[in-house]
C-alpha atoms as a PDB file:
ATOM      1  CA  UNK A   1      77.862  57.117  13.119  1.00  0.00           C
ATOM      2  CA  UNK A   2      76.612  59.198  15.835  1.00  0.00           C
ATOM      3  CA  UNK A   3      75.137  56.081  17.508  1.00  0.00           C
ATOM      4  CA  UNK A   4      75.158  56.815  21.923  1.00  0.00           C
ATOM      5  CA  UNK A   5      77.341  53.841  22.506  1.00  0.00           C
ATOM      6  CA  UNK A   6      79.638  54.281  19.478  1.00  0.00           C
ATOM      7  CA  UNK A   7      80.000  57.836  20.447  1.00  0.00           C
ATOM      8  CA  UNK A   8      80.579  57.135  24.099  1.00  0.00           C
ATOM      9  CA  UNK A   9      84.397  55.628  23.128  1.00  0.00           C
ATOM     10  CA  UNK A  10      84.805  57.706  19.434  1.00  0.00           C
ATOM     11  CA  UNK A  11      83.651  60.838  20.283  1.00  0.00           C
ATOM     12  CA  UNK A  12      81.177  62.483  18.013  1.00  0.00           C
ATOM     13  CA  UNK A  13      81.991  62.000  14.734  1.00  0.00           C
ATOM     14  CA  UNK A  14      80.935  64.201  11.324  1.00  0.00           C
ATOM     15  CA  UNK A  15      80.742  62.542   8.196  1.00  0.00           C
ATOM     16  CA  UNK A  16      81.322  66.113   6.327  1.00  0.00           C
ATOM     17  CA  UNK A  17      84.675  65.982   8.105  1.00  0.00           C
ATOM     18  CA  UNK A  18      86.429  63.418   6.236  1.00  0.00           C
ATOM     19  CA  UNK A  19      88.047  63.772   3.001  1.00  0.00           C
ATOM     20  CA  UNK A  20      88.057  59.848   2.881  1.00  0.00           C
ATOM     21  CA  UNK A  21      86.020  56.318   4.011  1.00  0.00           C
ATOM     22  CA  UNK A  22      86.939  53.345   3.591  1.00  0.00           C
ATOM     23  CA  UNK A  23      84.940  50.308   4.451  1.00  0.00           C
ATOM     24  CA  UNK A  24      86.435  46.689   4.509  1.00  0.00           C
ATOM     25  CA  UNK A  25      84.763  43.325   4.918  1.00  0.00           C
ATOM     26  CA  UNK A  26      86.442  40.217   6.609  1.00  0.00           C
ATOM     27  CA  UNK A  27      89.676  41.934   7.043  1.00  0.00           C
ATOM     28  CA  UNK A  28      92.491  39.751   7.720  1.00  0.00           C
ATOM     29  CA  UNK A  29      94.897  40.445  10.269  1.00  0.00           C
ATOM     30  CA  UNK A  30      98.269  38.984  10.148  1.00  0.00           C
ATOM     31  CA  UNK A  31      97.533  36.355  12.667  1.00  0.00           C
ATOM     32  CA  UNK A  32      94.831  35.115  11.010  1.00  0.00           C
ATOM     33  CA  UNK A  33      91.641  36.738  12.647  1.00  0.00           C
ATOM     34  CA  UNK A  34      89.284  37.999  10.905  1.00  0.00           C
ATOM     35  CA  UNK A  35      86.999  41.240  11.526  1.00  0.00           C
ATOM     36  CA  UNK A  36      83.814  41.579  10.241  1.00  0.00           C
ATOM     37  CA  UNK A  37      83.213  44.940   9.194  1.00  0.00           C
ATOM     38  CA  UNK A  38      86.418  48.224   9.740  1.00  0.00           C
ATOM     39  CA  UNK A  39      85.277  51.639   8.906  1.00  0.00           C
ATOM     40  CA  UNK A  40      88.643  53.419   7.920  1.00  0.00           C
ATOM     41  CA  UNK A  41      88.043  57.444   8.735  1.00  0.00           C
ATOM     42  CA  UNK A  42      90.422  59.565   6.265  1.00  0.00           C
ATOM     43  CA  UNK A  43      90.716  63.405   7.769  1.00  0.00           C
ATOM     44  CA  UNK A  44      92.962  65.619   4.503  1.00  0.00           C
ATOM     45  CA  UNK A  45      93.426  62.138   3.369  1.00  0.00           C
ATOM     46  CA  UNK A  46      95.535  60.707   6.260  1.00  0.00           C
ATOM     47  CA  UNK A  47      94.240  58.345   8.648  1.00  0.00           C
ATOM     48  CA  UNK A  48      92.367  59.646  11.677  1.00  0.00           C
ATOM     49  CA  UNK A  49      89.888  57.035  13.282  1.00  0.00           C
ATOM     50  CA  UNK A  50      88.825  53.017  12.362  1.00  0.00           C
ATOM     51  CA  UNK A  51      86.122  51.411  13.950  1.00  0.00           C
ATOM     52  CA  UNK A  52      86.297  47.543  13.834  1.00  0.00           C
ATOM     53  CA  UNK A  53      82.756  45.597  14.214  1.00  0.00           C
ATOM     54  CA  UNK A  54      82.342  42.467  15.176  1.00  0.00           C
ATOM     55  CA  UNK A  55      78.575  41.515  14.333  1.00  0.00           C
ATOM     56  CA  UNK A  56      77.937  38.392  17.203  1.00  0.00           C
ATOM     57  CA  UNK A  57      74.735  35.463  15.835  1.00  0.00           C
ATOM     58  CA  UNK A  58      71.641  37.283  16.611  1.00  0.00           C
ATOM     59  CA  UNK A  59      70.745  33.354  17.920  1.00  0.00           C
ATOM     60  CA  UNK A  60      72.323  33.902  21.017  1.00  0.00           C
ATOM     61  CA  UNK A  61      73.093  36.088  24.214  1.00  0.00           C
ATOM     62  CA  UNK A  62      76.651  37.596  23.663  1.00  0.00           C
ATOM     63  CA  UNK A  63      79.270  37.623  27.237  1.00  0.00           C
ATOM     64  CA  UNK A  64      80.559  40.674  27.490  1.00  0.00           C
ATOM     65  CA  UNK A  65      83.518  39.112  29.121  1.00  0.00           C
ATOM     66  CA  UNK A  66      84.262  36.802  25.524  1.00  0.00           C
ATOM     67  CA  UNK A  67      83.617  40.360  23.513  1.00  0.00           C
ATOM     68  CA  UNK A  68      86.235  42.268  25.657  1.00  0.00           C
ATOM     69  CA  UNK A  69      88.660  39.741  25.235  1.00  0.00           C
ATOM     70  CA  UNK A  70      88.094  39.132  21.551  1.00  0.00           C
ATOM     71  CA  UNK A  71      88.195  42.712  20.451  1.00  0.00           C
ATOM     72  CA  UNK A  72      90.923  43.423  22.602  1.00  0.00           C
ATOM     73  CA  UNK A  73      92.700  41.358  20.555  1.00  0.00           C
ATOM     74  CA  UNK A  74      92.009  43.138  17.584  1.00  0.00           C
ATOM     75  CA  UNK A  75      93.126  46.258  18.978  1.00  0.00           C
ATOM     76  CA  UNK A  76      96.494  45.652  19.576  1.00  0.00           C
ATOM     77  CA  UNK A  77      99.100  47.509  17.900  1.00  0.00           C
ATOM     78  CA  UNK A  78     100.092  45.756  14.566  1.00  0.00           C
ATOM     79  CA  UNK A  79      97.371  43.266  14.731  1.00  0.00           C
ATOM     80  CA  UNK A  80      96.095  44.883  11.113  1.00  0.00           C
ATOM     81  CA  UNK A  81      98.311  46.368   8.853  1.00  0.00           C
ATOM     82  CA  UNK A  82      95.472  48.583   7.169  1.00  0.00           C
ATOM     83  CA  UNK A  83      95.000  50.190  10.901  1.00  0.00           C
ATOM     84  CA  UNK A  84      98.420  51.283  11.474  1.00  0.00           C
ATOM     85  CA  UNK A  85      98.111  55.036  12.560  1.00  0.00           C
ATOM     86  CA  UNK A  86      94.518  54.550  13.136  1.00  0.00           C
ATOM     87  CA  UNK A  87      92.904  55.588  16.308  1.00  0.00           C
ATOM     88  CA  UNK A  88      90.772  52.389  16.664  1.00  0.00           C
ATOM     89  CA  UNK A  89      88.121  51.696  18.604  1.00  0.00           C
ATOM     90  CA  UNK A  90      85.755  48.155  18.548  1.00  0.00           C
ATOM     91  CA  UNK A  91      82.380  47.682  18.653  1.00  0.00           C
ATOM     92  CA  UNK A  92      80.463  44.597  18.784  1.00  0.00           C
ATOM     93  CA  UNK A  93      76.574  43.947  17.563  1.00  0.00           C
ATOM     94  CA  UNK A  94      74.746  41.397  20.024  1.00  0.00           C
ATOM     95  CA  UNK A  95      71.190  40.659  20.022  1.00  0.00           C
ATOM     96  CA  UNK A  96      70.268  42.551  23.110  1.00  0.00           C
ATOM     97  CA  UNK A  97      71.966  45.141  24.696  1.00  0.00           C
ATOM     98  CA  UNK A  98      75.038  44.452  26.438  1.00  0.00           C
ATOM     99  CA  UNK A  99      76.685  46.935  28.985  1.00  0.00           C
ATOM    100  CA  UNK A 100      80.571  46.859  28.335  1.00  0.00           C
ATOM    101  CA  UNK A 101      83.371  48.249  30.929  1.00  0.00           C
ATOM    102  CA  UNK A 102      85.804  49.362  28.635  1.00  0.00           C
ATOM    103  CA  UNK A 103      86.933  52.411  27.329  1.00  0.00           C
ATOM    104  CA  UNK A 104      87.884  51.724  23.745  1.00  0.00           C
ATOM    105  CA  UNK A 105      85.076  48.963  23.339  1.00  0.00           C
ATOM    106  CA  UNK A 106      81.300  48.730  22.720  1.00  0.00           C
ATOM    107  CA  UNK A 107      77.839  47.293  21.761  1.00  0.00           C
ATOM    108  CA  UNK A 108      74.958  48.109  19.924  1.00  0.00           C
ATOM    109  CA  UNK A 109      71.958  45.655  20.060  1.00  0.00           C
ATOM    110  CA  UNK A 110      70.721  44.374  16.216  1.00  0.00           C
ATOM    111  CA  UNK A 111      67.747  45.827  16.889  1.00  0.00           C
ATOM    112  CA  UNK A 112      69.059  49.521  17.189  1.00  0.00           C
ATOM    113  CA  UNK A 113      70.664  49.281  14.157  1.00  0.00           C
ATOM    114  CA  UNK A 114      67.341  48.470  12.382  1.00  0.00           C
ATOM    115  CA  UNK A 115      65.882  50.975  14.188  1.00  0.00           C
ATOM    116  CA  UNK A 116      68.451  53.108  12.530  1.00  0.00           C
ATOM    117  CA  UNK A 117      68.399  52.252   9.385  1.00  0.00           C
ATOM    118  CA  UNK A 118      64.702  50.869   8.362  1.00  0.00           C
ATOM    119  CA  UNK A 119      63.819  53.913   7.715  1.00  0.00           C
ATOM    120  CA  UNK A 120      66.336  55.752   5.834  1.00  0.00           C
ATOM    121  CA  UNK A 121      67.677  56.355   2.363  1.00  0.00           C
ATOM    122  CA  UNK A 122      67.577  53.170  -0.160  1.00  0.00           C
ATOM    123  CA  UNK A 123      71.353  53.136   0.466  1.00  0.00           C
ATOM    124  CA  UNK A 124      70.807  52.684   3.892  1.00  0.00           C
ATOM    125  CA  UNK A 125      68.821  50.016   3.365  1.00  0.00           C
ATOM    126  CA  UNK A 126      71.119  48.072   1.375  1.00  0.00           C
ATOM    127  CA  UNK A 127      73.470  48.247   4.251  1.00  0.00           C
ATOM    128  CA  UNK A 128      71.111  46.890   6.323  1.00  0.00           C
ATOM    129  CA  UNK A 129      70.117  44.120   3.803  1.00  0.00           C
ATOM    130  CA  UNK A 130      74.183  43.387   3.951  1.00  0.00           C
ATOM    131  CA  UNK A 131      74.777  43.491   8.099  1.00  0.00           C
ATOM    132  CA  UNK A 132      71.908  41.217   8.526  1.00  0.00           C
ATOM    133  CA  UNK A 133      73.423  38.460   6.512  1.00  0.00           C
ATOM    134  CA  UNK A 134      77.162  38.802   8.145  1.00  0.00           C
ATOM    135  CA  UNK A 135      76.103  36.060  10.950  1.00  0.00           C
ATOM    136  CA  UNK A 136      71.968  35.937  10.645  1.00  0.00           C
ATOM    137  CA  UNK A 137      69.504  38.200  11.001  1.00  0.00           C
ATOM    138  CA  UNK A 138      66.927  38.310  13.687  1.00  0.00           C
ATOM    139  CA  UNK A 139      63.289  40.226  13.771  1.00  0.00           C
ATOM    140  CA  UNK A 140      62.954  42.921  17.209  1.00  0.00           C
ATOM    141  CA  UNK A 141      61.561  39.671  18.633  1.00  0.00           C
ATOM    142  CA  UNK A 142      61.565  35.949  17.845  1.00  0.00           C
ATOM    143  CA  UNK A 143      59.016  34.454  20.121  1.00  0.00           C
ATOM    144  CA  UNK A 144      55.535  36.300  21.206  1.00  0.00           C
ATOM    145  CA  UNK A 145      55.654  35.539  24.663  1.00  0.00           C
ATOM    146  CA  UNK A 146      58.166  33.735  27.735  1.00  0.00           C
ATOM    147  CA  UNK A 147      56.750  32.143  30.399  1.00  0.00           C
ATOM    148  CA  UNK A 148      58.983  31.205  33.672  1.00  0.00           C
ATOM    149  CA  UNK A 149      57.509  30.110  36.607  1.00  0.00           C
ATOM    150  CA  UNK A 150      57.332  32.829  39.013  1.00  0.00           C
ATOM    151  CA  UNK A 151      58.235  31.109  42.440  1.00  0.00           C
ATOM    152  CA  UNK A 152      58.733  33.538  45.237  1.00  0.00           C
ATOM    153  CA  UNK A 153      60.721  36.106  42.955  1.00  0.00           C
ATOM    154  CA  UNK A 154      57.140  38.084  41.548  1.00  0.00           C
ATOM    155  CA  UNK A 155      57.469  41.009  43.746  1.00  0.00           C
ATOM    156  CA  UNK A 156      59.760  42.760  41.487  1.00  0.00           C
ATOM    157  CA  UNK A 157      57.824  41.378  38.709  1.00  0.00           C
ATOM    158  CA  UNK A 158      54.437  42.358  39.407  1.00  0.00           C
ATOM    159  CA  UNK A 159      55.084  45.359  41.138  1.00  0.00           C
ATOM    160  CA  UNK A 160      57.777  48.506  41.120  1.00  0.00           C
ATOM    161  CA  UNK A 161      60.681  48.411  39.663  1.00  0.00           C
ATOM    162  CA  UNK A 162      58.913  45.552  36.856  1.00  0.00           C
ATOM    163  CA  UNK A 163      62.185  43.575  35.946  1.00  0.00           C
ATOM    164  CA  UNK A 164      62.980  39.799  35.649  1.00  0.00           C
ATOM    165  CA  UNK A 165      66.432  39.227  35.977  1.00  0.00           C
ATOM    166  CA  UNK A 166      68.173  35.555  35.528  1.00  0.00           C
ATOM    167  CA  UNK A 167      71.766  34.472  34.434  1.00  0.00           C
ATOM    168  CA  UNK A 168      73.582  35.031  30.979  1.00  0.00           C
ATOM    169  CA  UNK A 169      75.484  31.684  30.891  1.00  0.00           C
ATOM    170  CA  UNK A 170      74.784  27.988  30.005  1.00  0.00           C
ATOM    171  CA  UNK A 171      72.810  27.182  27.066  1.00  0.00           C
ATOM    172  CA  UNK A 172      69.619  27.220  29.058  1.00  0.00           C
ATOM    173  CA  UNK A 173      69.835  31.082  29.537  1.00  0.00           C
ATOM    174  CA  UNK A 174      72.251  31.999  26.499  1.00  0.00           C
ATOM    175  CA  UNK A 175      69.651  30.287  24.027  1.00  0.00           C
ATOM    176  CA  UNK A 176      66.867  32.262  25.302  1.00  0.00           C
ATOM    177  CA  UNK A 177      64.737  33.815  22.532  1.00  0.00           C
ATOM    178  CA  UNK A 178      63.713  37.602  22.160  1.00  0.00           C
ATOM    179  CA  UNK A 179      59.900  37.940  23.475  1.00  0.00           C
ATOM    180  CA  UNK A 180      57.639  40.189  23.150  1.00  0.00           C
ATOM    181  CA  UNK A 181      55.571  39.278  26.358  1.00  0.00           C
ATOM    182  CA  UNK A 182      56.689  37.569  29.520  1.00  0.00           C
ATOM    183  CA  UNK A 183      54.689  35.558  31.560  1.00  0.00           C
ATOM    184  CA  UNK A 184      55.014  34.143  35.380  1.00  0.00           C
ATOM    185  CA  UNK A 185      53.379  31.383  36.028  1.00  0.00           C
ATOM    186  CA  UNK A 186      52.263  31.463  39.752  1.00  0.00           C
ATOM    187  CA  UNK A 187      50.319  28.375  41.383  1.00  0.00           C
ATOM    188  CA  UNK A 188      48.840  25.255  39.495  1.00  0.00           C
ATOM    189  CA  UNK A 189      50.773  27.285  36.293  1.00  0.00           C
ATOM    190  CA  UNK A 190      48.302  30.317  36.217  1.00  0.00           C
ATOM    191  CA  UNK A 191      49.225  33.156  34.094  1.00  0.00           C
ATOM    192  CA  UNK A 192      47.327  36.666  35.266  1.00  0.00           C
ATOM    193  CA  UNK A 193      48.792  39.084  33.101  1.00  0.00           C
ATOM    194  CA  UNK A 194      51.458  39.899  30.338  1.00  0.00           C
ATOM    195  CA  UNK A 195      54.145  42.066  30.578  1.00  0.00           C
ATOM    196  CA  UNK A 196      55.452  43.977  27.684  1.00  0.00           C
ATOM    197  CA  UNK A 197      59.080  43.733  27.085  1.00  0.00           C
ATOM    198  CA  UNK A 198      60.767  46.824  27.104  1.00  0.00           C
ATOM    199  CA  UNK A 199      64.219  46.555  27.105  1.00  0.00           C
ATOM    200  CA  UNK A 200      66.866  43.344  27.689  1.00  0.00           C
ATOM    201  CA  UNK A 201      69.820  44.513  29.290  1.00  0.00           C
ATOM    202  CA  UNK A 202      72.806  42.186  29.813  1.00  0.00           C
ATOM    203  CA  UNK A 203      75.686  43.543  32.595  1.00  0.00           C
ATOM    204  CA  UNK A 204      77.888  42.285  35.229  1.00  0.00           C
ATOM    205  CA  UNK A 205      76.238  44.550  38.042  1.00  0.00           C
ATOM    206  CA  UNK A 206      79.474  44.374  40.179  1.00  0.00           C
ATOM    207  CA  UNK A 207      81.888  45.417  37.280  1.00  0.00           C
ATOM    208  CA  UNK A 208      79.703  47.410  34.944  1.00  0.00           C
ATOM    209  CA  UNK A 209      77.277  49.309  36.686  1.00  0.00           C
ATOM    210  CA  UNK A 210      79.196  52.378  36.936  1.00  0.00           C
ATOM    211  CA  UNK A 211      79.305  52.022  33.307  1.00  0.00           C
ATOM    212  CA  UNK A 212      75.478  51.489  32.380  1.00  0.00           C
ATOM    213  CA  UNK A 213      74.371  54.249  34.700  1.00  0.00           C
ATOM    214  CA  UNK A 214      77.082  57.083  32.683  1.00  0.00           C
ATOM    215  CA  UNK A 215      75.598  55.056  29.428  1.00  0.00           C
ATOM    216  CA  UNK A 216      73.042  57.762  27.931  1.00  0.00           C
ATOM    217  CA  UNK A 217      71.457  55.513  25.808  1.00  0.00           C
ATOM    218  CA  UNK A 218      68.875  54.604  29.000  1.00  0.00           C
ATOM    219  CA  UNK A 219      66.956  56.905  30.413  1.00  0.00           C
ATOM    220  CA  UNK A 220      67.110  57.459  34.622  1.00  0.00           C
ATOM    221  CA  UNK A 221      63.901  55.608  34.416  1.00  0.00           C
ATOM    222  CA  UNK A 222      65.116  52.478  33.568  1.00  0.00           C
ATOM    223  CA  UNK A 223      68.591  53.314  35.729  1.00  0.00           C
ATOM    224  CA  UNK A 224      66.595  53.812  38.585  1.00  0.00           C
ATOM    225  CA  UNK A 225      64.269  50.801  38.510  1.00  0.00           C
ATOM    226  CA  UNK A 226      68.129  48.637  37.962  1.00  0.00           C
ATOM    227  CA  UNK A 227      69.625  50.236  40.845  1.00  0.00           C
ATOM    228  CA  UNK A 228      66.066  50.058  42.978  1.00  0.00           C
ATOM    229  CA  UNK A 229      66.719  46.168  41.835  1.00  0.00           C
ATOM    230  CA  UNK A 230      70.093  45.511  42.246  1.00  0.00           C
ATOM    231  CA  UNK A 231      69.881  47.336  46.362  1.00  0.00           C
ATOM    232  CA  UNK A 232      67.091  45.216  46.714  1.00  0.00           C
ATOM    233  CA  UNK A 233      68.334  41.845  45.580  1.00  0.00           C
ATOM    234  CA  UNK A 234      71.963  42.065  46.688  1.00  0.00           C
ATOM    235  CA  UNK A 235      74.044  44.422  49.681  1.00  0.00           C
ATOM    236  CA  UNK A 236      74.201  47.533  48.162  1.00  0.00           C
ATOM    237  CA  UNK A 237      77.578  48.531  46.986  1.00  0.00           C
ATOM    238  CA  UNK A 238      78.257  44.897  47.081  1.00  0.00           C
ATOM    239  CA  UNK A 239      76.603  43.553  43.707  1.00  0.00           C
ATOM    240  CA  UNK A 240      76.531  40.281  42.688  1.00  0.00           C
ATOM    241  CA  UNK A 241      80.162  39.781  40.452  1.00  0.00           C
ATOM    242  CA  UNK A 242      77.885  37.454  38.038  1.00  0.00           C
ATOM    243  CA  UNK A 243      76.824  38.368  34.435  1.00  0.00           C
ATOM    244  CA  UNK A 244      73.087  39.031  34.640  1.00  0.00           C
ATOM    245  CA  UNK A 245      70.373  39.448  31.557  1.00  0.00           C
ATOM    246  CA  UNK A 246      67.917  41.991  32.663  1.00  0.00           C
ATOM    247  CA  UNK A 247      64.404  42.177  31.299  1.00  0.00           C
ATOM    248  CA  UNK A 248      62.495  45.380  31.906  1.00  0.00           C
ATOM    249  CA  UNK A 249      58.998  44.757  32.000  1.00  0.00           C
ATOM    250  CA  UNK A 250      56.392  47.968  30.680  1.00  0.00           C
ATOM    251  CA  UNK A 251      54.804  49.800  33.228  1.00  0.00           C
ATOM    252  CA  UNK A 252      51.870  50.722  31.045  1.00  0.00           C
ATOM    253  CA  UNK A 253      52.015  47.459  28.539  1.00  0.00           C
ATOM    254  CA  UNK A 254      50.987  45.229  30.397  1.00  0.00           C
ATOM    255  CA  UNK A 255      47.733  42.913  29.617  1.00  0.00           C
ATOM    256  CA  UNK A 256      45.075  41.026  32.095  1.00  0.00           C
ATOM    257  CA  UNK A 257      44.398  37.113  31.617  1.00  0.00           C
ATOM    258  CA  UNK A 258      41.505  36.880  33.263  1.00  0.00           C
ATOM    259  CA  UNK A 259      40.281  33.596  32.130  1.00  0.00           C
ATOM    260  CA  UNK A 260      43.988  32.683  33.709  1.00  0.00           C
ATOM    261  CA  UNK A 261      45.325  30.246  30.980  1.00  0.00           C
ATOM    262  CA  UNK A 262      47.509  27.647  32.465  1.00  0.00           C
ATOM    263  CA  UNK A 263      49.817  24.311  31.289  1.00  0.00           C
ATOM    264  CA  UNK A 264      48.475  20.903  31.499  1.00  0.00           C
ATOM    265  CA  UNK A 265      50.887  20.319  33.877  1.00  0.00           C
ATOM    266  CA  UNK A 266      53.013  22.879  35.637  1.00  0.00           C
ATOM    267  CA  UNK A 267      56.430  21.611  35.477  1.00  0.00           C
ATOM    268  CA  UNK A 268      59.434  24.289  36.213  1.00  0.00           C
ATOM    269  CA  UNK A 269      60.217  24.876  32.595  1.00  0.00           C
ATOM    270  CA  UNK A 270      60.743  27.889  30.577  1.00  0.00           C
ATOM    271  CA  UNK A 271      58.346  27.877  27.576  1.00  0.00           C
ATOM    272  CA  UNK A 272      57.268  30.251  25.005  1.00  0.00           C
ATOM    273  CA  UNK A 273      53.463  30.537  23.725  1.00  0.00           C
ATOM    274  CA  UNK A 274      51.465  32.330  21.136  1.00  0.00           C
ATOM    275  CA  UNK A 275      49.889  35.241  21.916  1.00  0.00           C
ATOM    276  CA  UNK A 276      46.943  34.099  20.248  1.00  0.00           C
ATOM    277  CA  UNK A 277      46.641  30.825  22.016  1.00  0.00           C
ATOM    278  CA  UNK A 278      46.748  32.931  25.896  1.00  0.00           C
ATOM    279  CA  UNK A 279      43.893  35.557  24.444  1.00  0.00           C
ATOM    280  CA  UNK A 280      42.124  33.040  23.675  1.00  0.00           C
ATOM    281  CA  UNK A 281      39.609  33.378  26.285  1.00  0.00           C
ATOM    282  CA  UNK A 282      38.171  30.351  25.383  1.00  0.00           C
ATOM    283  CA  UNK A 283      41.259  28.164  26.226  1.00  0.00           C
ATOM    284  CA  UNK A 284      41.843  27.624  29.857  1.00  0.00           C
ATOM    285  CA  UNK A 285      44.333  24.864  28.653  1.00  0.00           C
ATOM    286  CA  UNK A 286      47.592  25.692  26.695  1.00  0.00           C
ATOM    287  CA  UNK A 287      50.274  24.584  24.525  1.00  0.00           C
ATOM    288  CA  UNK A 288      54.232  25.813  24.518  1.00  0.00           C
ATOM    289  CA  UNK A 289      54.351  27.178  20.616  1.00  0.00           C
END
């Protein structure tokens, strides 16, 4: 359980410790909600810490605001009999990462738990076969590559600090799948390069920075290129109070088109392609997958 972000609001935790572990599924409370997974922590056989998860569809973008508020809920005192004298903490599993302002909750992306686990014992494995089907599974990417039109945004794009950033709310941004490329379409719908996608990173910059840059799960790399962003896009020490997805773009990932494939028509939409279809260096002309 020594995951970064579960350890950030359990403290580190040693299995060898525990004379006891209980693990239940779809526990009941007694007003009716119902948490996915609790990991009940036994130390000489009398309770010491629970962790509730709270595994979100892997089909969508998780709020952190609708997490907070849900888990808070689970938290309170009495809510589950089986937690009484618990220290209990909540974590929830989103499909990307999600920066969370709260000292007694958390979340860990799907992807670091298979990360985790794919290659561990056959036990671990199992778990991971069970977790996936809680609420759907999900691959480390759905769709091969994103393409948004690029518009006057593409300095930050193209160049230092490499990061797309766009809303995490209505169904046009929640929906969004996990890709493995991004491409901008600049004018007449050209695409010049690819851009590896590094890392999606979903945070309210005005409420939860403070949080993501004490969060040692990212490395100052990636801290500095959000806070070279942030000053840059908004007054500093004045962020945006808006839930933002972040995608960091690879530095070194990154792949020319030069036979600059291009839609039919280049209509402001948000598409996804096949890789194949913009390698293709025969294809000037392509489809959305």
């Amino acid at each position: 359980m020594n995951i970064k972000e579960i350890t950030k609001i359990t403290g580190r935790i040693k299995i060898k410790d525990y004379t006891k572990i209980i693990v239940h599924s779809e526990l009941t409370s007694v007003n009716k909600r119902r948490a996915d997974i609790a990991i009940l922590l036994f130390r000489n056989n009398m309770p010491d810490k629970a962790l509730i998860i709270e595994a979100k569809s892997a089909k969508v973008n998780a709020s952190s605001d609708k997490i907070k508020n849900q888990i808070s809920k689970y938290l309170r005192s009495g809510e589950f009999i089986e937690l009484e004298n618990f220290e209990t903490k909540g974590c929830a599993l989103t499909k990307n990462k999600l920066i969370i302002d709260h000292q007694d909750i958390t979340a860990i992306s799907w992807s670091s738990i298979f990360e985790m686990l794919g290659n561990k014992s056959e036990l671990a494995n199992d778990y991971l076969q069970y977790i996936t089907n809680i609420k759907g599974t999900m691959k480390f990417y759905e769709k091969e590559v994103f393409s948004v039109p690029a518009g006057n945004s593409n300095r930050s794009q193209y160049n230092y600090p490499f990061i797309y950033e766009c809303p995490n709310k209505g169904k046009t941004y929640t929906s969004m799948k996990k890709p493995l490329f991004m491409a901008f379409r600049k004018r007449l719908g050209i695409m010049e390069k690819l851009f590896g996608v590094d890392e999606i990173i979903i945070m309210n910059p005005k409420t939860d920075y403070n949080s993501f840059m004490n969060n040692n799960a990212y490395s100052d790399d990636i801290k500095k290129r959000v806070t070279d962003y942030c000053n840059d896009s908004w007054e500093e020490n004045n962020y945006v109070d808006d839930e933002k997805q972040f995608f960091i773009l690879s530095k070194t990932n990154q792949i020319e088109l030069k036979h600059k494939p291009r839609p039919k028509r280049n209509n402001p939409f948000r598409g996804y392609y096949k890789l194949s279809e913009l390698l293709n260096e025969e294809k000037v002309i392509v489809e959305t997958d």
